[in-house]
N, C-alpha and C. Protein backbone atom coordinates (compact mmCIF):
# COMPACT_ATOMS: atom_id res chain seq x y z
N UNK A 1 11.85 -11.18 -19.17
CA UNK A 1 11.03 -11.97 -18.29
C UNK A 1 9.77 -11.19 -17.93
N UNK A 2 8.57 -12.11 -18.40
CA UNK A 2 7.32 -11.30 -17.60
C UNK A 2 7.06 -11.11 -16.40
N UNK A 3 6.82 -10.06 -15.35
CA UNK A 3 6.79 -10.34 -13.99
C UNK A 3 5.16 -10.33 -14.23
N UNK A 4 4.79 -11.70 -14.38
CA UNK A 4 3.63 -12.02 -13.99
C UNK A 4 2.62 -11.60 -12.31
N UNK A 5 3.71 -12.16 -11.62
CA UNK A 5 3.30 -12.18 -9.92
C UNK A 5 3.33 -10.50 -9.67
N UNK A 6 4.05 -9.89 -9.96
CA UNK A 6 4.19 -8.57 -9.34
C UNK A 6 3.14 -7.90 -10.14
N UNK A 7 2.52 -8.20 -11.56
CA UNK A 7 1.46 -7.19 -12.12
C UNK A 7 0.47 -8.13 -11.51
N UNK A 8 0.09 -9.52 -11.19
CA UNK A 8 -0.89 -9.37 -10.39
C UNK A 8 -0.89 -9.10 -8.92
N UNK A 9 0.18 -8.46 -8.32
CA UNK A 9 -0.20 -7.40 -7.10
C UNK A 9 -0.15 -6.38 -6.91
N UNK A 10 0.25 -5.90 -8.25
CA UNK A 10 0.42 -4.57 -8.93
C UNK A 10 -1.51 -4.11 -9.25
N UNK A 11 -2.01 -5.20 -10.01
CA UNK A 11 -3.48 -4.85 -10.20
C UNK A 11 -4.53 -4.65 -8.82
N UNK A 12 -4.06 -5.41 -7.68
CA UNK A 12 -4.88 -5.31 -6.49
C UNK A 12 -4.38 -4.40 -6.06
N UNK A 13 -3.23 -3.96 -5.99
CA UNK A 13 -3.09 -2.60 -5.17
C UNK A 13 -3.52 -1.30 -5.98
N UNK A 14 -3.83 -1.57 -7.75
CA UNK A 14 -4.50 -0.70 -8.47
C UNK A 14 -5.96 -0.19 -7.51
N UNK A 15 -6.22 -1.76 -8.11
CA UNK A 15 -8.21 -1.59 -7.25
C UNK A 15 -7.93 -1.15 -5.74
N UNK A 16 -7.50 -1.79 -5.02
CA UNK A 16 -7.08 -0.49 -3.66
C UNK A 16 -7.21 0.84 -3.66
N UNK A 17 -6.71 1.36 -5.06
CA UNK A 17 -5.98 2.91 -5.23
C UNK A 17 -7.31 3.78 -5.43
N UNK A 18 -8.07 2.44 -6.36
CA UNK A 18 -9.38 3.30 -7.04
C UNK A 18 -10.35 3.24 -5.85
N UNK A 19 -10.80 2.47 -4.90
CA UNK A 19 -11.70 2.13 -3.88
C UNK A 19 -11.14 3.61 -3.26
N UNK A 20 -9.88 3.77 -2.44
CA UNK A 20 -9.56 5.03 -1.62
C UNK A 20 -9.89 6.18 -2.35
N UNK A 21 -9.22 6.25 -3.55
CA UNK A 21 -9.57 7.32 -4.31
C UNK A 21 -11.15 7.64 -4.57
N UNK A 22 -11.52 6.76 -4.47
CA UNK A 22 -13.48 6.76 -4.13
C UNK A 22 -13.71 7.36 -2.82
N UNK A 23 -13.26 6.70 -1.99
CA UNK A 23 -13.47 7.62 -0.81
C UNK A 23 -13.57 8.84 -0.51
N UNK A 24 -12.40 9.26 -0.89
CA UNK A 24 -12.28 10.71 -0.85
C UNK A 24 -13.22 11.50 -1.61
N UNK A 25 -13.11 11.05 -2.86
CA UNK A 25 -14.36 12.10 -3.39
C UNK A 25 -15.91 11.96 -3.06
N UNK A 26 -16.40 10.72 -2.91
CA UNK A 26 -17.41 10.71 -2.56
C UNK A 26 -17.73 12.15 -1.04
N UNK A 27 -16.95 11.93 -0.25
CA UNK A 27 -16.86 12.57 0.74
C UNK A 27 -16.81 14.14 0.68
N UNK A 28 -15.67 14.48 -0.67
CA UNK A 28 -15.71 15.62 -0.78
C UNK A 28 -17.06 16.15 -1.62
N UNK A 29 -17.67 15.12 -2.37
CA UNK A 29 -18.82 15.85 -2.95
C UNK A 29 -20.39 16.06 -1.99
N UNK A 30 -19.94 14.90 -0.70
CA UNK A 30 -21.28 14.72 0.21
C UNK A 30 -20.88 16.10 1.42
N UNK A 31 -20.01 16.81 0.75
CA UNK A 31 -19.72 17.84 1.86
C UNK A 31 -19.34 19.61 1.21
N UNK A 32 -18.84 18.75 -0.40
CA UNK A 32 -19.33 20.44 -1.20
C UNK A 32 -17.72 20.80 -1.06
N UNK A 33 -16.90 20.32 -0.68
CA UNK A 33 -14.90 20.78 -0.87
C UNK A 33 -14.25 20.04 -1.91
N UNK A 34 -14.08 21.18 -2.77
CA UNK A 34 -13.31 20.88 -4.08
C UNK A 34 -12.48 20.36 -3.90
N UNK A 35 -11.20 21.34 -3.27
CA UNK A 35 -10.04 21.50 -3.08
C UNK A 35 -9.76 21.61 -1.16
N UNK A 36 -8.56 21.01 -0.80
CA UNK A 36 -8.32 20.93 0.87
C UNK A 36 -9.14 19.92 1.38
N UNK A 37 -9.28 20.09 2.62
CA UNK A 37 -10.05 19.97 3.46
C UNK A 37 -10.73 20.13 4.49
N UNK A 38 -10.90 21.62 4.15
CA UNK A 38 -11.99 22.67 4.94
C UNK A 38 -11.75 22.24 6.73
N UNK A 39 -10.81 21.85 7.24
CA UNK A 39 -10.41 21.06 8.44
C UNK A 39 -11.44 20.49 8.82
N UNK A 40 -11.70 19.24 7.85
CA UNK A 40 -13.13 18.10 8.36
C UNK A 40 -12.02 17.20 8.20
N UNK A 41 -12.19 16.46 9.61
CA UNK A 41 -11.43 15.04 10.08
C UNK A 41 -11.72 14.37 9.33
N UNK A 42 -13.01 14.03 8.94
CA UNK A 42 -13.57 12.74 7.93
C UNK A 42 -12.87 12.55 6.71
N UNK A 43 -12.78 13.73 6.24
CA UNK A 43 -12.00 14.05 4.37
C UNK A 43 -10.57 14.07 5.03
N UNK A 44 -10.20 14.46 6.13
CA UNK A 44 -8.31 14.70 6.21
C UNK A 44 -8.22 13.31 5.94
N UNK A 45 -8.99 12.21 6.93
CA UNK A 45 -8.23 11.24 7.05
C UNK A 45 -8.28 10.31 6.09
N UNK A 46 -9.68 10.17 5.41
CA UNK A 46 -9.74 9.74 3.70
C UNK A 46 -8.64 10.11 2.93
N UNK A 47 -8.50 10.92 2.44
CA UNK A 47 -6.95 11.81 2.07
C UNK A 47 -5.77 11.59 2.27
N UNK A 48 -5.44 11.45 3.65
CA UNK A 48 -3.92 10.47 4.21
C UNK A 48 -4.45 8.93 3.44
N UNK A 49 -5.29 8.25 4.19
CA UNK A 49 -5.50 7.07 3.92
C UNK A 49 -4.42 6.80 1.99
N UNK A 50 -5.84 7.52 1.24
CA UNK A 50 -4.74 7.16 -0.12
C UNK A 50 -3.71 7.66 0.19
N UNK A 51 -3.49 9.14 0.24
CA UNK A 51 -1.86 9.13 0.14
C UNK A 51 -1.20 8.11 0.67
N UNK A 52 -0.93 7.89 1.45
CA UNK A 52 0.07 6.56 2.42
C UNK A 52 -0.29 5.71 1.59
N UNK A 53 -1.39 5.28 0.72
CA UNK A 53 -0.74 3.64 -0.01
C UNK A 53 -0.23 3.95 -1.28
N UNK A 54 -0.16 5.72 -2.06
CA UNK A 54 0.33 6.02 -2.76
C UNK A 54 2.10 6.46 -2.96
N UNK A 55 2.22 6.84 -1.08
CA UNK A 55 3.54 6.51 -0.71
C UNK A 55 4.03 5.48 -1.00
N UNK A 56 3.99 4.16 -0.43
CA UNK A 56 4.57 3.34 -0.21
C UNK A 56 4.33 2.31 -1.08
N UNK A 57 3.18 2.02 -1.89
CA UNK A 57 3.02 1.22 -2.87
C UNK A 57 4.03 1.58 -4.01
N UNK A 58 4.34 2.75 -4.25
CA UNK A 58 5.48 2.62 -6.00
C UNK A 58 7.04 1.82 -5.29
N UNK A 59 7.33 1.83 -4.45
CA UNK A 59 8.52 1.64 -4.03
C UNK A 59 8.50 0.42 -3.54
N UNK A 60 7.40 -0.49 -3.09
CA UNK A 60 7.13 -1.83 -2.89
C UNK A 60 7.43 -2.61 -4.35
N UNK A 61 6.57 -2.41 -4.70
CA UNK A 61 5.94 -2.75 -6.39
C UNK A 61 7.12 -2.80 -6.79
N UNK A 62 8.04 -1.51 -7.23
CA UNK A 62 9.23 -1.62 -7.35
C UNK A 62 10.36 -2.64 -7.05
N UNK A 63 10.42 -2.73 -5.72
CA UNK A 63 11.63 -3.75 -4.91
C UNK A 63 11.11 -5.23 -5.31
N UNK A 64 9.45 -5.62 -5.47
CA UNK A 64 8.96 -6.76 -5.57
C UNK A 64 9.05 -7.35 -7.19
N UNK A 65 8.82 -6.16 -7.72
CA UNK A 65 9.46 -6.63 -9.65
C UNK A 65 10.85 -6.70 -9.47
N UNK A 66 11.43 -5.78 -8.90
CA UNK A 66 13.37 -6.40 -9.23
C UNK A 66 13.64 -7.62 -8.51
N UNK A 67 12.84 -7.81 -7.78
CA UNK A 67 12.63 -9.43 -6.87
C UNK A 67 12.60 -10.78 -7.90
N UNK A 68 11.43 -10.54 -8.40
CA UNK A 68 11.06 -11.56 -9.91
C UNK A 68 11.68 -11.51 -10.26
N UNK A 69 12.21 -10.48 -10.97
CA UNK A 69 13.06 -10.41 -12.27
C UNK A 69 14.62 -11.12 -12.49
N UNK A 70 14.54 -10.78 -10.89
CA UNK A 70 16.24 -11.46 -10.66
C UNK A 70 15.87 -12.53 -10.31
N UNK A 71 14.96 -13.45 -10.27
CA UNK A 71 14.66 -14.80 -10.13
C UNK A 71 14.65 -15.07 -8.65
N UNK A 72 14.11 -14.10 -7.93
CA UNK A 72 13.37 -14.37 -6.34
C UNK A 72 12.96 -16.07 -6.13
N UNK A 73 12.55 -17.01 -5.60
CA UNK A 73 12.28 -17.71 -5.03
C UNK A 73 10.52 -17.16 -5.22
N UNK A 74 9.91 -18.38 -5.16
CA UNK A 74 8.17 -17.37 -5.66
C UNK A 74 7.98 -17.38 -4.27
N UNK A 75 7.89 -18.38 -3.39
CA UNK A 75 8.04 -17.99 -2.13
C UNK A 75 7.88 -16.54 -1.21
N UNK A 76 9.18 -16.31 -2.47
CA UNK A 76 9.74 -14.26 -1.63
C UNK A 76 8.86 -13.50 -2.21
N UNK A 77 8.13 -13.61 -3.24
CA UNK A 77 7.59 -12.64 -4.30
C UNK A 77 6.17 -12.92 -3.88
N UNK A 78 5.68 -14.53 -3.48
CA UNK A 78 4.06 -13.88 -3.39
C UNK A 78 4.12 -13.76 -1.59
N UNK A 79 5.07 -14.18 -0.68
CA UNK A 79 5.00 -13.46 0.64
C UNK A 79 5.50 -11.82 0.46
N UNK A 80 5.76 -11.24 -0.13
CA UNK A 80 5.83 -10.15 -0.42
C UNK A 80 4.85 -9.36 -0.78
N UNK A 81 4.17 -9.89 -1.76
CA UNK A 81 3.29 -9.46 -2.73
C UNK A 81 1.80 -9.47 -1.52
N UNK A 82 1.38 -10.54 -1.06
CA UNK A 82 0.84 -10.87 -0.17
C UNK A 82 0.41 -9.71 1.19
N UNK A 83 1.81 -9.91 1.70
CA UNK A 83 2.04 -8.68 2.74
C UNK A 83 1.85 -7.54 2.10
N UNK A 84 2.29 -6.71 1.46
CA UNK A 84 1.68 -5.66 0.39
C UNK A 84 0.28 -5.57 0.24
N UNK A 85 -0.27 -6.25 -0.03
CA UNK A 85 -1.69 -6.22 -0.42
C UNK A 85 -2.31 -6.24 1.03
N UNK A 86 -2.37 -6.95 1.71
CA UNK A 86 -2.99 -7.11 2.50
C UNK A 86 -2.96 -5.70 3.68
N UNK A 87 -1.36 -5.73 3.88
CA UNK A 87 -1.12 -4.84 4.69
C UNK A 87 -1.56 -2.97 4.06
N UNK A 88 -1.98 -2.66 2.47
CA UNK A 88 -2.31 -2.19 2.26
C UNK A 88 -4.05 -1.73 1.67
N UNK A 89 -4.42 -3.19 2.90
CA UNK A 89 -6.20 -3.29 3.23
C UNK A 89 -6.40 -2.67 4.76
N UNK A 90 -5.49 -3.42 5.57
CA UNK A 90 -5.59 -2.68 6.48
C UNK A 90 -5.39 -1.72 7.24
N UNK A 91 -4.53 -1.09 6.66
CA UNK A 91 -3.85 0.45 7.36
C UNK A 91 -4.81 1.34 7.11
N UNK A 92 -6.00 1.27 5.99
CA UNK A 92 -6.82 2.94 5.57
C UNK A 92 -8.34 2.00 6.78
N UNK A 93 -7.92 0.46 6.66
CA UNK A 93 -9.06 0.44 7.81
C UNK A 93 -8.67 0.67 9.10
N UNK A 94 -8.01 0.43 9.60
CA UNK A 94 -7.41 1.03 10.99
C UNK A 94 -7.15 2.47 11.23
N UNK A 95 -6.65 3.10 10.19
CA UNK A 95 -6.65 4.45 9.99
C UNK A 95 -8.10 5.57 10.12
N UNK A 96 -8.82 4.79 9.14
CA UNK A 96 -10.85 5.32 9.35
C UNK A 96 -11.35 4.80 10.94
N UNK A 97 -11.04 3.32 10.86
CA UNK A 97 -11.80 2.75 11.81
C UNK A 97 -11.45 2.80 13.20
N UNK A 98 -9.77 3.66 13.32
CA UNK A 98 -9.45 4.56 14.80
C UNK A 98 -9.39 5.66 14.86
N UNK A 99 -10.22 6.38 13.83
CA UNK A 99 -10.56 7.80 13.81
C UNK A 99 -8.94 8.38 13.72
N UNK A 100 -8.03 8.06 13.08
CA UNK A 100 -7.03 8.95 12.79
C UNK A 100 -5.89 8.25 14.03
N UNK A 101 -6.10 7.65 15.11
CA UNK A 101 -5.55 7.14 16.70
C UNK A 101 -5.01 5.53 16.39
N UNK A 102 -4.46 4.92 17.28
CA UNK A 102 -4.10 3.96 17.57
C UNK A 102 -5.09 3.15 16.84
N UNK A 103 -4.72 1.97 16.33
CA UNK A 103 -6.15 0.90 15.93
C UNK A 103 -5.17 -0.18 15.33
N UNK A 104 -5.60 -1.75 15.55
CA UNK A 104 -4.71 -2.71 15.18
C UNK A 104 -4.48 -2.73 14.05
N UNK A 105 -5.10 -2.26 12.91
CA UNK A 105 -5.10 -2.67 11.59
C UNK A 105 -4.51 -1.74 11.18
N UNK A 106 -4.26 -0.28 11.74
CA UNK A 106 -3.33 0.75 10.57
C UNK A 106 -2.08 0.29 11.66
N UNK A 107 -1.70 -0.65 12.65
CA UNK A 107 -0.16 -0.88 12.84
C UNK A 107 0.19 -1.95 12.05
N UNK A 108 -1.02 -2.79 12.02
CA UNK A 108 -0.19 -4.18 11.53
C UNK A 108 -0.29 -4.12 9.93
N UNK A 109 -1.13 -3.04 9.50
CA UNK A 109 -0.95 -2.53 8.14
C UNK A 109 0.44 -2.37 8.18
N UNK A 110 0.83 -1.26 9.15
CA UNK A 110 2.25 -0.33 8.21
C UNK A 110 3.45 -1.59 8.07
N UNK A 111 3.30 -2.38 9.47
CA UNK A 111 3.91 -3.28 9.88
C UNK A 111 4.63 -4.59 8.52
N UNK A 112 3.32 -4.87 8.06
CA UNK A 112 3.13 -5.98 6.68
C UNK A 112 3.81 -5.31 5.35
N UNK A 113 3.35 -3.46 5.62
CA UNK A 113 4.25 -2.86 4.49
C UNK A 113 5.58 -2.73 4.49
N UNK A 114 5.92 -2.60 5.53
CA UNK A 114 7.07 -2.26 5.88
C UNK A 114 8.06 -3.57 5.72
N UNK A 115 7.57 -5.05 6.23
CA UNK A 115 8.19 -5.94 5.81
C UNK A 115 8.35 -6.73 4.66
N UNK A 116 7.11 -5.81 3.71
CA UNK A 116 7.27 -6.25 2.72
C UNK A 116 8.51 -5.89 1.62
N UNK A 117 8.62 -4.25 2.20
CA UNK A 117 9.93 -3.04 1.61
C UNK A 117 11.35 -4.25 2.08
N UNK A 118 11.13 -4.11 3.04
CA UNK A 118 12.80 -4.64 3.74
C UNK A 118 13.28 -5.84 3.17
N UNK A 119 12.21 -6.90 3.44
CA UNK A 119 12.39 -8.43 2.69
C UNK A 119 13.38 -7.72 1.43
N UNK A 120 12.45 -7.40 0.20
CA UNK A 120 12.83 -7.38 -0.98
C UNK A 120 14.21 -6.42 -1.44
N UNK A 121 13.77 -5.66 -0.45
CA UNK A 121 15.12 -4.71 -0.12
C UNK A 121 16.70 -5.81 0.03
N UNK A 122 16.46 -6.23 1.27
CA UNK A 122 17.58 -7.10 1.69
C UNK A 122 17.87 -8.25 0.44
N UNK A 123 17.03 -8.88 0.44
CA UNK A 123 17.09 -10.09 -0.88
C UNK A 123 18.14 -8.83 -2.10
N UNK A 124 17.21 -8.07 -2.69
CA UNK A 124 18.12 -7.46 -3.35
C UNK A 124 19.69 -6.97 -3.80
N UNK A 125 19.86 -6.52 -1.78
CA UNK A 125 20.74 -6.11 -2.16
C UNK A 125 22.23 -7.56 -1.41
N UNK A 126 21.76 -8.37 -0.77
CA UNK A 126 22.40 -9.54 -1.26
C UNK A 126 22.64 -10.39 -2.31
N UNK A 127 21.67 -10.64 -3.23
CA UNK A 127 22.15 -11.13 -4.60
C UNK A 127 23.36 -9.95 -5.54
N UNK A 128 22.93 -8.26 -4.61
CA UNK A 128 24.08 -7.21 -6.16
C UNK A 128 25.49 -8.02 -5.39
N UNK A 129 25.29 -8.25 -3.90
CA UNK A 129 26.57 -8.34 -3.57
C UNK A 129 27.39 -10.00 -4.14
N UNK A 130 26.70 -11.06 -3.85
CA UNK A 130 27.21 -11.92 -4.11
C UNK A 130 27.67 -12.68 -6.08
């Protein structure tokens, strides 16, 4: 079975990966740091930003293809897919845009990721059982 739905939220959370991954370097070259981050807030938090959607995106992606594959409901797969994406727009903006602090968009980011893990999680592991 092709998981159609999951490689196209598999490709937006690509372009996500490459936009952050832009970030960072741009930053590190407008500031001259190869390597680290010379303890400049601006580059730390560019830096978390990708990492965290590099965390949590393989293991989404993951739970959301064994979703398809086992014949999810599309329902589950593009509210999944959905929350994923989205919630992995707003966490590096809430994250930049509260200077590293509290800000609505890196909670209701982690928030959207996080329910996106569990959904597919749970679905999962009720269909091994039944």
């Amino acid at each position: 079975m092709a998981l159609q739905w999951t490689g196209f939220y598999a490709a937006w959370i690509g372009l996500i990966t490459l936009a952050l991954a832009w970030q960072v370097v741009r930053q590190r070259r407008q500031l001259k740091i190869g390597v680290g981050d010379a303890d400049n807030r601006g580059l730390r938090l560019r830096v978390r930003a990708h990492a965290n959607l590099t965390e949590y995106a393989p293991i989404a992606l993951i739970l959301l293809g064994c979703s398809e594959a086992s014949g999810a409901p599309v329902w589950l797969v593009h509210g999944g897919g959905l929350a994923l994406v989205l919630g992995r727009v707003l966490h590096p903006w809430g994250l930049l845009g509260g200077n590293g602090g509290y800000h609505i968009g890196r909670f209701t980011g982690t928030l959207l990721t996080w329910l996106s893990i569990l959904v597919s999680a749970l679905y999962l592991l009720v269909m091994a059982l039944l």
